[in-house]
Structure formats: structure tokens, C-alpha cells
ModelCIF file with pLDDT and N, C-alpha, C, O atoms, coordinates in Angstrom:
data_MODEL
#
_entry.id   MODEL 
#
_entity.id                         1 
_entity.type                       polymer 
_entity.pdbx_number_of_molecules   1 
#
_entity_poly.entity_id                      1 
_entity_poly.type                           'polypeptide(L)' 
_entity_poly.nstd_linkage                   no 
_entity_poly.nstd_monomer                   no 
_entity_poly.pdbx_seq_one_letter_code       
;(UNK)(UNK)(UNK)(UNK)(UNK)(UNK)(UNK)(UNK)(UNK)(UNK)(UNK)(UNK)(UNK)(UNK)(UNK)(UNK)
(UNK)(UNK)(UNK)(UNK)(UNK)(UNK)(UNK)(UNK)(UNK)(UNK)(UNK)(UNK)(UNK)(UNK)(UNK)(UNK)
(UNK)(UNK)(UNK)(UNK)(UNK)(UNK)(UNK)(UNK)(UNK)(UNK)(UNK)(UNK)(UNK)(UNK)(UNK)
;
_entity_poly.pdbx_seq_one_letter_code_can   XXXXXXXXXXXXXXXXXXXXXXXXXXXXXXXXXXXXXXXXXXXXXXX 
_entity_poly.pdbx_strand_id                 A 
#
loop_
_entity_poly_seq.entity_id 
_entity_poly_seq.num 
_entity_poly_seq.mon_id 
_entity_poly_seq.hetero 
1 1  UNK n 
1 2  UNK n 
1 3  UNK n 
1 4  UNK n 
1 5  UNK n 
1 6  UNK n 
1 7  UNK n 
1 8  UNK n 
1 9  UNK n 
1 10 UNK n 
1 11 UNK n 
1 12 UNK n 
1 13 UNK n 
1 14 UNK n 
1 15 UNK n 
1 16 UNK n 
1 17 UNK n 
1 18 UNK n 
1 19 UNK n 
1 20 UNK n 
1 21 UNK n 
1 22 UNK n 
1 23 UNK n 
1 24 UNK n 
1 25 UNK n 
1 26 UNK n 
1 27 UNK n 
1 28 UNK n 
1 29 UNK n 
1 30 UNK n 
1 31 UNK n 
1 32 UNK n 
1 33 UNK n 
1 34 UNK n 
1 35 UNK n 
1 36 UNK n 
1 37 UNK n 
1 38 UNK n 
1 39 UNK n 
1 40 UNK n 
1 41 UNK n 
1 42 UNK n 
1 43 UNK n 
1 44 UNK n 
1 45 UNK n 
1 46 UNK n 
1 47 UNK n 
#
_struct_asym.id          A 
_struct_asym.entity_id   1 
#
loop_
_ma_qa_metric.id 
_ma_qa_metric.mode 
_ma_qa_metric.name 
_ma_qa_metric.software_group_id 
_ma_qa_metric.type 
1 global pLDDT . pLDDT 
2 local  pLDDT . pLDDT 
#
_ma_qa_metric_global.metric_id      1 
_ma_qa_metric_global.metric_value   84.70 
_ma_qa_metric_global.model_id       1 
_ma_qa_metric_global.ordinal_id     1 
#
loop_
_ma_qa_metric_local.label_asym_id 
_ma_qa_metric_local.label_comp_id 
_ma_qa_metric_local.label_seq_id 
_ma_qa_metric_local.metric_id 
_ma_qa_metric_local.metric_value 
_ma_qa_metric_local.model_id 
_ma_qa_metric_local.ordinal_id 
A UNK 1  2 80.00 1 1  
A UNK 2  2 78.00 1 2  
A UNK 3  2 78.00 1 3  
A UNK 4  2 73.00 1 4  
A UNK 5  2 69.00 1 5  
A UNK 6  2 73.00 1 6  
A UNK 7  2 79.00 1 7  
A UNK 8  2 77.00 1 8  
A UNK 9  2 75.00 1 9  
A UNK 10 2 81.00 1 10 
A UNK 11 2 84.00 1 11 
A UNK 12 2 82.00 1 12 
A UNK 13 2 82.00 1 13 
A UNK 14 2 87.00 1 14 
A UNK 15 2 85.00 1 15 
A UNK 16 2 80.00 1 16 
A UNK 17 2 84.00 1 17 
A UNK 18 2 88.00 1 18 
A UNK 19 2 85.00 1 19 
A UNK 20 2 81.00 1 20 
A UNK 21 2 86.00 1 21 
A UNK 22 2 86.00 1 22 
A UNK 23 2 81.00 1 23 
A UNK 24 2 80.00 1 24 
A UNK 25 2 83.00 1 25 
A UNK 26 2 84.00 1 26 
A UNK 27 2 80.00 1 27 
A UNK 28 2 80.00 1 28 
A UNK 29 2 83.00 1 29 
A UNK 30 2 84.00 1 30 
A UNK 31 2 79.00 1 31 
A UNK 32 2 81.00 1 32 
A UNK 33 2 84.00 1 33 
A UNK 34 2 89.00 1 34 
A UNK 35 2 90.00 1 35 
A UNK 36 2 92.00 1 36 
A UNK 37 2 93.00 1 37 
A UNK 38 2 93.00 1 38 
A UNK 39 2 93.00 1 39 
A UNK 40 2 95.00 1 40 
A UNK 41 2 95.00 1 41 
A UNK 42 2 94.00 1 42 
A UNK 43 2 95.00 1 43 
A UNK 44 2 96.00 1 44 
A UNK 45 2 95.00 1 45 
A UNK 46 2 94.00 1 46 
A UNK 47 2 95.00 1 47 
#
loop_
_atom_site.group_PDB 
_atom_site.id 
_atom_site.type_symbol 
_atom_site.label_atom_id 
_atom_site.label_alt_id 
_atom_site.label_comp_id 
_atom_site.label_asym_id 
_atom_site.label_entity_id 
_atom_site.label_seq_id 
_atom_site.pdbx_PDB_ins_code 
_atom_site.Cartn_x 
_atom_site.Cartn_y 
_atom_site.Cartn_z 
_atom_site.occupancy 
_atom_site.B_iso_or_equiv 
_atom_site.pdbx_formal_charge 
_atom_site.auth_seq_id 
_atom_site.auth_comp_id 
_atom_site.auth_asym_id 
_atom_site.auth_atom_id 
_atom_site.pdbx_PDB_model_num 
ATOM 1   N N  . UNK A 1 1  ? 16.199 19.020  -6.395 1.00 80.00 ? 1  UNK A N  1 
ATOM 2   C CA . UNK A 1 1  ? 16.006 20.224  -5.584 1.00 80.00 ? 1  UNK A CA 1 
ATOM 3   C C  . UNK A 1 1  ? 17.320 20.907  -5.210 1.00 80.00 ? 1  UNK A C  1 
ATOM 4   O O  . UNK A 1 1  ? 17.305 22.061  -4.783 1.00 80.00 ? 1  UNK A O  1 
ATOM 5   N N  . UNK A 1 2  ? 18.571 20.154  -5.373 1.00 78.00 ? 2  UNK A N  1 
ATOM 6   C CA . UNK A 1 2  ? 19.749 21.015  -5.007 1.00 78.00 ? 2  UNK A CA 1 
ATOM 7   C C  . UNK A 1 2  ? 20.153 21.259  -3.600 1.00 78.00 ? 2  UNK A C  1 
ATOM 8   O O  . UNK A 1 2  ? 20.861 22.223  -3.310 1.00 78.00 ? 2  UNK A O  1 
ATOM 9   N N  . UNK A 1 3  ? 19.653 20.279  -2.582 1.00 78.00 ? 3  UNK A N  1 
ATOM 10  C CA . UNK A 1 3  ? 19.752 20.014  -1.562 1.00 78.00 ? 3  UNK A CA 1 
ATOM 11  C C  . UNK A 1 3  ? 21.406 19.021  -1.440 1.00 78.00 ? 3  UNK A C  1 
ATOM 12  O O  . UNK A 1 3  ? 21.900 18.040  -1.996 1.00 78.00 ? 3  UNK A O  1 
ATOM 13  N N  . UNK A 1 4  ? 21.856 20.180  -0.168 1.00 73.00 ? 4  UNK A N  1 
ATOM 14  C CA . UNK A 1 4  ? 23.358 19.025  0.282  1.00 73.00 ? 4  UNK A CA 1 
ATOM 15  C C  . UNK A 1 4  ? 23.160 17.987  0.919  1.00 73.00 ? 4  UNK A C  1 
ATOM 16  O O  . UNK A 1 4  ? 22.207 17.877  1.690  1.00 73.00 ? 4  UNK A O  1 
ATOM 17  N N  . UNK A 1 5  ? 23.905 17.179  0.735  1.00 69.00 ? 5  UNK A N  1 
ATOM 18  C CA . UNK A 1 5  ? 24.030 16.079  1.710  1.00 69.00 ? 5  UNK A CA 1 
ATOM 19  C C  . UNK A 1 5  ? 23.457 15.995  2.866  1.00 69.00 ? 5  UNK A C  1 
ATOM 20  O O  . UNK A 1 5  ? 22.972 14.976  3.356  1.00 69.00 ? 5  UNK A O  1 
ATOM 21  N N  . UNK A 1 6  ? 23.509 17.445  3.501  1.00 73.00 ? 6  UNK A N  1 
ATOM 22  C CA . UNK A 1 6  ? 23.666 17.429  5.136  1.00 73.00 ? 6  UNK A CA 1 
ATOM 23  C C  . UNK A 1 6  ? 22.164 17.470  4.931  1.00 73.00 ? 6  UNK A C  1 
ATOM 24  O O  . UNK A 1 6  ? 21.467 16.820  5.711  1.00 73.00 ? 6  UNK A O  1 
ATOM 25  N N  . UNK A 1 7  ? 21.400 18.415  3.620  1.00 79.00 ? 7  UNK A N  1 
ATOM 26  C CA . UNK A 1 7  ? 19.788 19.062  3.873  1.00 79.00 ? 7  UNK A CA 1 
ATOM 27  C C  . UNK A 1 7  ? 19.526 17.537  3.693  1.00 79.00 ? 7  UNK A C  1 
ATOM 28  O O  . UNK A 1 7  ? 19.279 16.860  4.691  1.00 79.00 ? 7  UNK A O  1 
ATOM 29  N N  . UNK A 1 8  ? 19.567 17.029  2.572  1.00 77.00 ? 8  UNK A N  1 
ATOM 30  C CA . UNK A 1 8  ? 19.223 15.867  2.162  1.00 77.00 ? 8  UNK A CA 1 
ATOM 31  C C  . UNK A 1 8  ? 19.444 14.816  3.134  1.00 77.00 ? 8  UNK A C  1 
ATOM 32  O O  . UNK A 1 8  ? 18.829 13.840  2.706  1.00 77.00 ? 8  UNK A O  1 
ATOM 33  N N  . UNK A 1 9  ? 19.884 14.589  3.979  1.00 75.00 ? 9  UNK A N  1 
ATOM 34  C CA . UNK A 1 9  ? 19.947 13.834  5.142  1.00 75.00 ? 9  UNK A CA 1 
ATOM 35  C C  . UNK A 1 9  ? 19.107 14.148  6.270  1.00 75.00 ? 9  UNK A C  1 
ATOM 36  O O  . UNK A 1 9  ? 18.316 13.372  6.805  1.00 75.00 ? 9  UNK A O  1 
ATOM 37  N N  . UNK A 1 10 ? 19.340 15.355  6.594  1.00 81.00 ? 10 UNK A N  1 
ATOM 38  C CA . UNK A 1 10 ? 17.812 15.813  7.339  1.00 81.00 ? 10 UNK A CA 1 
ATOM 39  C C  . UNK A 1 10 ? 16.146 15.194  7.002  1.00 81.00 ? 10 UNK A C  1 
ATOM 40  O O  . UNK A 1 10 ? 15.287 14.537  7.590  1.00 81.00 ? 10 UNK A O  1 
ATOM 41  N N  . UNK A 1 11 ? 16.339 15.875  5.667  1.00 84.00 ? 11 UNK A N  1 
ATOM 42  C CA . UNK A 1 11 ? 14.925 15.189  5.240  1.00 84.00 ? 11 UNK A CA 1 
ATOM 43  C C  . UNK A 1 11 ? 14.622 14.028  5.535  1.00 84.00 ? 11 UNK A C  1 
ATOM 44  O O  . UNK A 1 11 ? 13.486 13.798  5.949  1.00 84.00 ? 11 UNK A O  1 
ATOM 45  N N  . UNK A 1 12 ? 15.484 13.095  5.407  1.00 82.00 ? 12 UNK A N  1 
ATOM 46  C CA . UNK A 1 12 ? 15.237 11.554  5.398  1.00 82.00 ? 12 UNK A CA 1 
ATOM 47  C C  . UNK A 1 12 ? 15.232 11.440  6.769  1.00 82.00 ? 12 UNK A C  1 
ATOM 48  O O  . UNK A 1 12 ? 14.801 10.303  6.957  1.00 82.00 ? 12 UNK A O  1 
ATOM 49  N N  . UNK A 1 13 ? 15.475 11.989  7.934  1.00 82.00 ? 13 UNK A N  1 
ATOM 50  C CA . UNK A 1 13 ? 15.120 11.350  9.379  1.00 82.00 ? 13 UNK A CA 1 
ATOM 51  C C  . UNK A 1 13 ? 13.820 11.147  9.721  1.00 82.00 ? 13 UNK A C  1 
ATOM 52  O O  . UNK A 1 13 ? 13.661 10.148  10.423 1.00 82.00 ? 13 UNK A O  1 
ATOM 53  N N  . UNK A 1 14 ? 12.558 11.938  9.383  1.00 87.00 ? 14 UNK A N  1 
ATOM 54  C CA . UNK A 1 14 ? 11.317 11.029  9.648  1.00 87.00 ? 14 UNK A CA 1 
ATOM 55  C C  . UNK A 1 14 ? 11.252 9.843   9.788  1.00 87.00 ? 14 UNK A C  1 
ATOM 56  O O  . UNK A 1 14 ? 10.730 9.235   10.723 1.00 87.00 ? 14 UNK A O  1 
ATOM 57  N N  . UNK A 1 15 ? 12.047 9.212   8.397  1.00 85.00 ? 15 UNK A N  1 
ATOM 58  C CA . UNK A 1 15 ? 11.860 8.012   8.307  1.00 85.00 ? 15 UNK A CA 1 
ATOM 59  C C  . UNK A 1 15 ? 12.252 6.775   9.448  1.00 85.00 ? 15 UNK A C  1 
ATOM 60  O O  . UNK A 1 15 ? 11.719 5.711   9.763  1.00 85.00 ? 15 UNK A O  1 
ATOM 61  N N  . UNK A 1 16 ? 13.295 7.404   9.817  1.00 80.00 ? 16 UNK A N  1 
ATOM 62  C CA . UNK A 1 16 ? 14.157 6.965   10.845 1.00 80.00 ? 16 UNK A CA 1 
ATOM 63  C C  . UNK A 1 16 ? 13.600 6.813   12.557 1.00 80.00 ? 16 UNK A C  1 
ATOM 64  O O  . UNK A 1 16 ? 14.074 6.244   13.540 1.00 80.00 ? 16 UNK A O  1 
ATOM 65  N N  . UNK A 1 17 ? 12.368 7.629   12.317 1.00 84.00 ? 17 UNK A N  1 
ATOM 66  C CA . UNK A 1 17 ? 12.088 8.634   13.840 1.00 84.00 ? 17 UNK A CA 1 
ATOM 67  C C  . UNK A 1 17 ? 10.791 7.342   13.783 1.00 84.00 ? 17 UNK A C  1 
ATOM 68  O O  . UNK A 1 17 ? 10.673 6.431   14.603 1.00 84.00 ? 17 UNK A O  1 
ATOM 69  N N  . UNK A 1 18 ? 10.058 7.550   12.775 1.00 88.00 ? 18 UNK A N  1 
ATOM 70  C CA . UNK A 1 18 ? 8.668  6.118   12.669 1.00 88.00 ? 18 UNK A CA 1 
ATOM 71  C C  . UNK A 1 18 ? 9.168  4.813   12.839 1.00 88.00 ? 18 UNK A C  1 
ATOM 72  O O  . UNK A 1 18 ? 8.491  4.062   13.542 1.00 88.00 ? 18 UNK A O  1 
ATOM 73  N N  . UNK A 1 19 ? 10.617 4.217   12.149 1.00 85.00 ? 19 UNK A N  1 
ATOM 74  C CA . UNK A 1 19 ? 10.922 2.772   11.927 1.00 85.00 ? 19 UNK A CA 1 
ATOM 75  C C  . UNK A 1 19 ? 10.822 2.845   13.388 1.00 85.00 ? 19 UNK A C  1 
ATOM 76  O O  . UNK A 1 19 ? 9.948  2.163   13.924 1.00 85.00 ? 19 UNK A O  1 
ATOM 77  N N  . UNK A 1 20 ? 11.731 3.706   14.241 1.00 81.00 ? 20 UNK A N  1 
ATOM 78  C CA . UNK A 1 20 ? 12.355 3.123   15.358 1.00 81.00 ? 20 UNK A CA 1 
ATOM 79  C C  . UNK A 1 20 ? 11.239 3.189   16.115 1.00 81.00 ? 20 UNK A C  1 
ATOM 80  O O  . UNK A 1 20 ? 11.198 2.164   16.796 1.00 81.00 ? 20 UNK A O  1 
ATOM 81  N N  . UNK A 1 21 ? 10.237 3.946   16.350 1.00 86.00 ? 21 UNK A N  1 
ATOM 82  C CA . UNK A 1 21 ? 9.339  4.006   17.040 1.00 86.00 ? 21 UNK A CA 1 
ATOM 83  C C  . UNK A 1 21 ? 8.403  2.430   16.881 1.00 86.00 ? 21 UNK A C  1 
ATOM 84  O O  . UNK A 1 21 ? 7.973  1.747   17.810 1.00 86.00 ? 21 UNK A O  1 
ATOM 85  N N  . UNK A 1 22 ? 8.267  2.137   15.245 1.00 86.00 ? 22 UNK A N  1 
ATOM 86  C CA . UNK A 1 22 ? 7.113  0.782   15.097 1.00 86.00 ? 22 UNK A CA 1 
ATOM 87  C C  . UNK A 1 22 ? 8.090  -0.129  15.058 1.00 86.00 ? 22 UNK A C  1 
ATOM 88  O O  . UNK A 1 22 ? 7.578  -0.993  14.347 1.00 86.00 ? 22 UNK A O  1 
ATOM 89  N N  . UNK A 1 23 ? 9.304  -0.569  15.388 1.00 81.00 ? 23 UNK A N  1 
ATOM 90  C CA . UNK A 1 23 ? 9.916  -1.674  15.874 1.00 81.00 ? 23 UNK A CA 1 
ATOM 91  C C  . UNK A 1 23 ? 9.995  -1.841  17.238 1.00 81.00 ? 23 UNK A C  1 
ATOM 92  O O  . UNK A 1 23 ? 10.107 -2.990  17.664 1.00 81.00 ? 23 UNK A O  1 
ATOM 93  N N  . UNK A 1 24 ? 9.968  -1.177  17.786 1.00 80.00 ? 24 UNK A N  1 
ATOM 94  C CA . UNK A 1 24 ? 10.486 -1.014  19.074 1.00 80.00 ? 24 UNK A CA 1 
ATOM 95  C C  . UNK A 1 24 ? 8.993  -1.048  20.121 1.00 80.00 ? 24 UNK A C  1 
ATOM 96  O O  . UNK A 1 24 ? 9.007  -1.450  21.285 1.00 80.00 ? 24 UNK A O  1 
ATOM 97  N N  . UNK A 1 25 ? 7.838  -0.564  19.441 1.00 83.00 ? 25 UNK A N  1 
ATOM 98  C CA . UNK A 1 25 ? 6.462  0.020   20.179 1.00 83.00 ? 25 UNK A CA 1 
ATOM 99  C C  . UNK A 1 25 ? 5.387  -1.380  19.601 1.00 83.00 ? 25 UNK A C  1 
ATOM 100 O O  . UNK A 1 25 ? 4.467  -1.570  20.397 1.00 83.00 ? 25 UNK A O  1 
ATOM 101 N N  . UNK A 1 26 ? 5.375  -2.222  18.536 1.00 84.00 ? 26 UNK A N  1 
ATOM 102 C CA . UNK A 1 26 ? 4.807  -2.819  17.922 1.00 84.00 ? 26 UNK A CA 1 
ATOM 103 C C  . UNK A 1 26 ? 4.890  -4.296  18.837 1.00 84.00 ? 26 UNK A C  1 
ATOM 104 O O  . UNK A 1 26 ? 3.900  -4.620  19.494 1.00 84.00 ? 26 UNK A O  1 
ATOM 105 N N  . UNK A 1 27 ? 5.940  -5.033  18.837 1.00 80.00 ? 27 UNK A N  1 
ATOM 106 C CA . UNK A 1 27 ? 6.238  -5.808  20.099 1.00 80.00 ? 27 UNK A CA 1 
ATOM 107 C C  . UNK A 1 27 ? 5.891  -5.432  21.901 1.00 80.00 ? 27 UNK A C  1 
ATOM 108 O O  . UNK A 1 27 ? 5.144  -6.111  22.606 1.00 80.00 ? 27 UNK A O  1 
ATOM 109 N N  . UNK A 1 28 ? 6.629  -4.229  22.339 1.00 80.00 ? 28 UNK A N  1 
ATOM 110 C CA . UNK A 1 28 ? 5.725  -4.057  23.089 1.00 80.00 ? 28 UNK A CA 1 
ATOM 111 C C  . UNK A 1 28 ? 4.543  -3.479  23.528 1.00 80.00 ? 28 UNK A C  1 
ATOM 112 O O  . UNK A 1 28 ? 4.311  -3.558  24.734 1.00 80.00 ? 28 UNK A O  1 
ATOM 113 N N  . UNK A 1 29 ? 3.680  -2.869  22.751 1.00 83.00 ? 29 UNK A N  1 
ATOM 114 C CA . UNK A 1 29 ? 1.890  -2.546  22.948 1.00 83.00 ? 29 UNK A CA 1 
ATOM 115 C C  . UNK A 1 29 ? 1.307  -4.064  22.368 1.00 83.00 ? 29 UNK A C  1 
ATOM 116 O O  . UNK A 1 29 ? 0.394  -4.750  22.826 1.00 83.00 ? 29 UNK A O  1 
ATOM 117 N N  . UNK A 1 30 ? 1.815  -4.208  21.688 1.00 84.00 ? 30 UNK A N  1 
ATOM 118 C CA . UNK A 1 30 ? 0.891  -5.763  20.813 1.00 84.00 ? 30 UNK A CA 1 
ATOM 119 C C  . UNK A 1 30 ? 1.763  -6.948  20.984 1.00 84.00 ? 30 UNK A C  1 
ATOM 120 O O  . UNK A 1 30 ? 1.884  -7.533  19.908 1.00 84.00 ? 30 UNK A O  1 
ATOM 121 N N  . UNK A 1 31 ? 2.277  -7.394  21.750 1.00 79.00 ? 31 UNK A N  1 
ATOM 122 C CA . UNK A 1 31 ? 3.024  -8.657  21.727 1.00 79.00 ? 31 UNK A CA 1 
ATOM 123 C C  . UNK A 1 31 ? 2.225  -9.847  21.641 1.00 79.00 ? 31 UNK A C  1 
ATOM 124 O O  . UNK A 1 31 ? 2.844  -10.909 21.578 1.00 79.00 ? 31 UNK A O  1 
ATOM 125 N N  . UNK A 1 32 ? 1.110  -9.874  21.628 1.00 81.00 ? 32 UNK A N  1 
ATOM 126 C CA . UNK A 1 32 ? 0.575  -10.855 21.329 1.00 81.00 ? 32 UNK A CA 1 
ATOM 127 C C  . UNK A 1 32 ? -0.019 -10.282 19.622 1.00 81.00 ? 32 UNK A C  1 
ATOM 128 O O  . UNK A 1 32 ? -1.228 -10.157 19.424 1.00 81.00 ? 32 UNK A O  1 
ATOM 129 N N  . UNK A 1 33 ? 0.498  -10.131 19.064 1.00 84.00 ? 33 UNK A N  1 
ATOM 130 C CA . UNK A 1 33 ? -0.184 -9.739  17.664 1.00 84.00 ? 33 UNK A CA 1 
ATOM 131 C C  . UNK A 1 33 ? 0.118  -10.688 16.518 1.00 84.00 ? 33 UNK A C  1 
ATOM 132 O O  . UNK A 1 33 ? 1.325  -10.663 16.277 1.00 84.00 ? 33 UNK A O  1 
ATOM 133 N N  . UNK A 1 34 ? -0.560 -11.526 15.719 1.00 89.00 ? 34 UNK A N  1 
ATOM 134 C CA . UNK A 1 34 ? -0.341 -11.592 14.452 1.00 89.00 ? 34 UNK A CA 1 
ATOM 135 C C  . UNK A 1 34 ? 0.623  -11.310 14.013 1.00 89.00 ? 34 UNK A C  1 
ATOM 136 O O  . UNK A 1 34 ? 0.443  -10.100 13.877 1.00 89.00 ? 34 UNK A O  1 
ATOM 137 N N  . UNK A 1 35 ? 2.569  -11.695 13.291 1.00 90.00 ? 35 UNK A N  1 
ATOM 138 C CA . UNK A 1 35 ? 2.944  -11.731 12.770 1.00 90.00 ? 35 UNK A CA 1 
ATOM 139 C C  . UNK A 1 35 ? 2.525  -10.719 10.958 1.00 90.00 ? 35 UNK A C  1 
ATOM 140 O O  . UNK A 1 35 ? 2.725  -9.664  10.357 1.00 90.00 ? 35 UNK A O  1 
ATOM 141 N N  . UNK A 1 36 ? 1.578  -12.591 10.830 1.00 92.00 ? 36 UNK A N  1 
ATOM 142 C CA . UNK A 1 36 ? 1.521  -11.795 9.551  1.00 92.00 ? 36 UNK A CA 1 
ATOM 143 C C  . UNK A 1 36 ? 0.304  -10.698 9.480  1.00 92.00 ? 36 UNK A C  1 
ATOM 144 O O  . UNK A 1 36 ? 0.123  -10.226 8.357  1.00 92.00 ? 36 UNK A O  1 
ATOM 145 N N  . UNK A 1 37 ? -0.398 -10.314 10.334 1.00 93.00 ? 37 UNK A N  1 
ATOM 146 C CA . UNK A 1 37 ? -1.491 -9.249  10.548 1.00 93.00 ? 37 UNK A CA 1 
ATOM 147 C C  . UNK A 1 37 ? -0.568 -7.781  10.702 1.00 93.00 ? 37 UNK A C  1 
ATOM 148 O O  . UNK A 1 37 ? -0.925 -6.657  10.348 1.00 93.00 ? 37 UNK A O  1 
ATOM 149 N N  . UNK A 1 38 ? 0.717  -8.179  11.339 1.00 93.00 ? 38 UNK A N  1 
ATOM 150 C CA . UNK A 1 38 ? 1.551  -6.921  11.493 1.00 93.00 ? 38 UNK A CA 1 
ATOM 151 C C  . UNK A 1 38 ? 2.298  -6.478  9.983  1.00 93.00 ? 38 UNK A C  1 
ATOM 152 O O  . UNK A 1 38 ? 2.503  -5.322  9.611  1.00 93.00 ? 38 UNK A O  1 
ATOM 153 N N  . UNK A 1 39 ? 2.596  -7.589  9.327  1.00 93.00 ? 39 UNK A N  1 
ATOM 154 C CA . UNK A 1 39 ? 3.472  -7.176  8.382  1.00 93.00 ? 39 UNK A CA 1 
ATOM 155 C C  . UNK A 1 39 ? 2.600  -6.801  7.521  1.00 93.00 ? 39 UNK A C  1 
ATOM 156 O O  . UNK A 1 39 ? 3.120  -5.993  6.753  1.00 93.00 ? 39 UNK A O  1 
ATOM 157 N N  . UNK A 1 40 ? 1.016  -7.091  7.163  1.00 95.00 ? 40 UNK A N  1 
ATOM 158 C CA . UNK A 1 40 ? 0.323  -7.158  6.336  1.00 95.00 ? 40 UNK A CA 1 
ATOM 159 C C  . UNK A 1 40 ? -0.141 -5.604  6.236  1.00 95.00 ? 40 UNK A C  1 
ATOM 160 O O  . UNK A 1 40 ? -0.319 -4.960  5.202  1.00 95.00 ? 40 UNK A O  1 
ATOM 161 N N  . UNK A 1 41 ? -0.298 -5.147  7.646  1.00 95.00 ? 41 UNK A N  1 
ATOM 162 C CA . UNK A 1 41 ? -0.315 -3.581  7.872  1.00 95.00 ? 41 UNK A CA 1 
ATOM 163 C C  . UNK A 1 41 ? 0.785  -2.465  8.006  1.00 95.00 ? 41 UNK A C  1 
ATOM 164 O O  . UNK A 1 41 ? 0.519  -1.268  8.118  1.00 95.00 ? 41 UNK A O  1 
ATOM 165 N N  . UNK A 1 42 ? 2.386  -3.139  7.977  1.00 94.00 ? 42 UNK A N  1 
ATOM 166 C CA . UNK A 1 42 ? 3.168  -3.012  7.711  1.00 94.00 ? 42 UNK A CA 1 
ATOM 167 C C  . UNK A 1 42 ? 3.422  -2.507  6.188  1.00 94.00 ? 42 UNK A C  1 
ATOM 168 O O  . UNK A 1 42 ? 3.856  -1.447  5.736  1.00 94.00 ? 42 UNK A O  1 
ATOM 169 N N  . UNK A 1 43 ? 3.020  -3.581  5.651  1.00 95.00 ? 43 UNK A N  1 
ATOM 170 C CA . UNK A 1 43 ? 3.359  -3.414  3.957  1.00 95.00 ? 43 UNK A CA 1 
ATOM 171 C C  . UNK A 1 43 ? 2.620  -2.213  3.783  1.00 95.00 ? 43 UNK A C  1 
ATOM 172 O O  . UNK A 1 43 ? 3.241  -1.187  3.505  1.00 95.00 ? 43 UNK A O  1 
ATOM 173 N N  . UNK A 1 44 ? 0.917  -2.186  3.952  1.00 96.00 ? 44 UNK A N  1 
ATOM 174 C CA . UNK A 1 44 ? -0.052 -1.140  3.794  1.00 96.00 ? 44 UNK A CA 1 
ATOM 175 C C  . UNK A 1 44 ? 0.125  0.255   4.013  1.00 96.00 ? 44 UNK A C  1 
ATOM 176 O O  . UNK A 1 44 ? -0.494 1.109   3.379  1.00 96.00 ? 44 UNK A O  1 
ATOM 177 N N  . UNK A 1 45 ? 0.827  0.461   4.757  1.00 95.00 ? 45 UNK A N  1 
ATOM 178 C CA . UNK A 1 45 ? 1.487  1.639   5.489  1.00 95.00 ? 45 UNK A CA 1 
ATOM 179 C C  . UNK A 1 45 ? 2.577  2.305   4.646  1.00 95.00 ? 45 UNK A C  1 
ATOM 180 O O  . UNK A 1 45 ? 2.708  3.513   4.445  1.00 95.00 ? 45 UNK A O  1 
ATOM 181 N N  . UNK A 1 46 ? 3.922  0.526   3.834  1.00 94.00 ? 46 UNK A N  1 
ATOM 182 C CA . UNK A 1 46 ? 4.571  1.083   2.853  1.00 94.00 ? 46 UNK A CA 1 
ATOM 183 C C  . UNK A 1 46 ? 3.841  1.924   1.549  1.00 94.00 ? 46 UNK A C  1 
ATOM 184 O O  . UNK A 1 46 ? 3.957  3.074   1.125  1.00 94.00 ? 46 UNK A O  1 
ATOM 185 N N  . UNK A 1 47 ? 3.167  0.941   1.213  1.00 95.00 ? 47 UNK A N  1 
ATOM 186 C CA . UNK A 1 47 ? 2.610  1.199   -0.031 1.00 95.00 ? 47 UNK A CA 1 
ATOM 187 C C  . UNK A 1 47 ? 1.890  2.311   0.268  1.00 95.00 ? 47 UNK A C  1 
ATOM 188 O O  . UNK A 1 47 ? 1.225  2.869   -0.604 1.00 95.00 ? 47 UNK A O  1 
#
């Protein structure tokens, strides 16, 4: 697409804006949760 660095870096903060939110929100709303029930919906979410 011909996007600079700076555009092309923009774009990619969503990504940044969700991790920090489901690391940070996942422990505390669900601290009692499943491990692997988290990662399993984790992955699901990647894919």
C-alpha cells in the first residue's frame, strides 16, 4: 500500500489497544478462570 513507517505503525496500534486491554482485564474480571479455557479462547480469537 505505500504506507510510511509512521502510517504503518499507526495501523498496527489496535493491536496493541486489545492485547493490553485482555491481559490486563482477563485476570481481573475472571480470576478465577481456566487457564487453559482462556488460552483456548485466546487462540480462537487468534485464528
Amino acid at each position: 500500500l505505500g504506507l510510511s513507517a509512521v502510517e504503518t505503525g499507526v495501523r498496527i496500534l489496535p493491536l496493541s489497544l486489545t492485547l493490553l486491554l485482555a491481559a490486563v482485564g482477563v485476570p481481573r474480571l475472571w480470576p478465577g478462570a481456566s487457564p487453559r479455557r482462556v488460552v483456548s479462547w485466546g487462540l480462537i480469537a487468534l485464528l
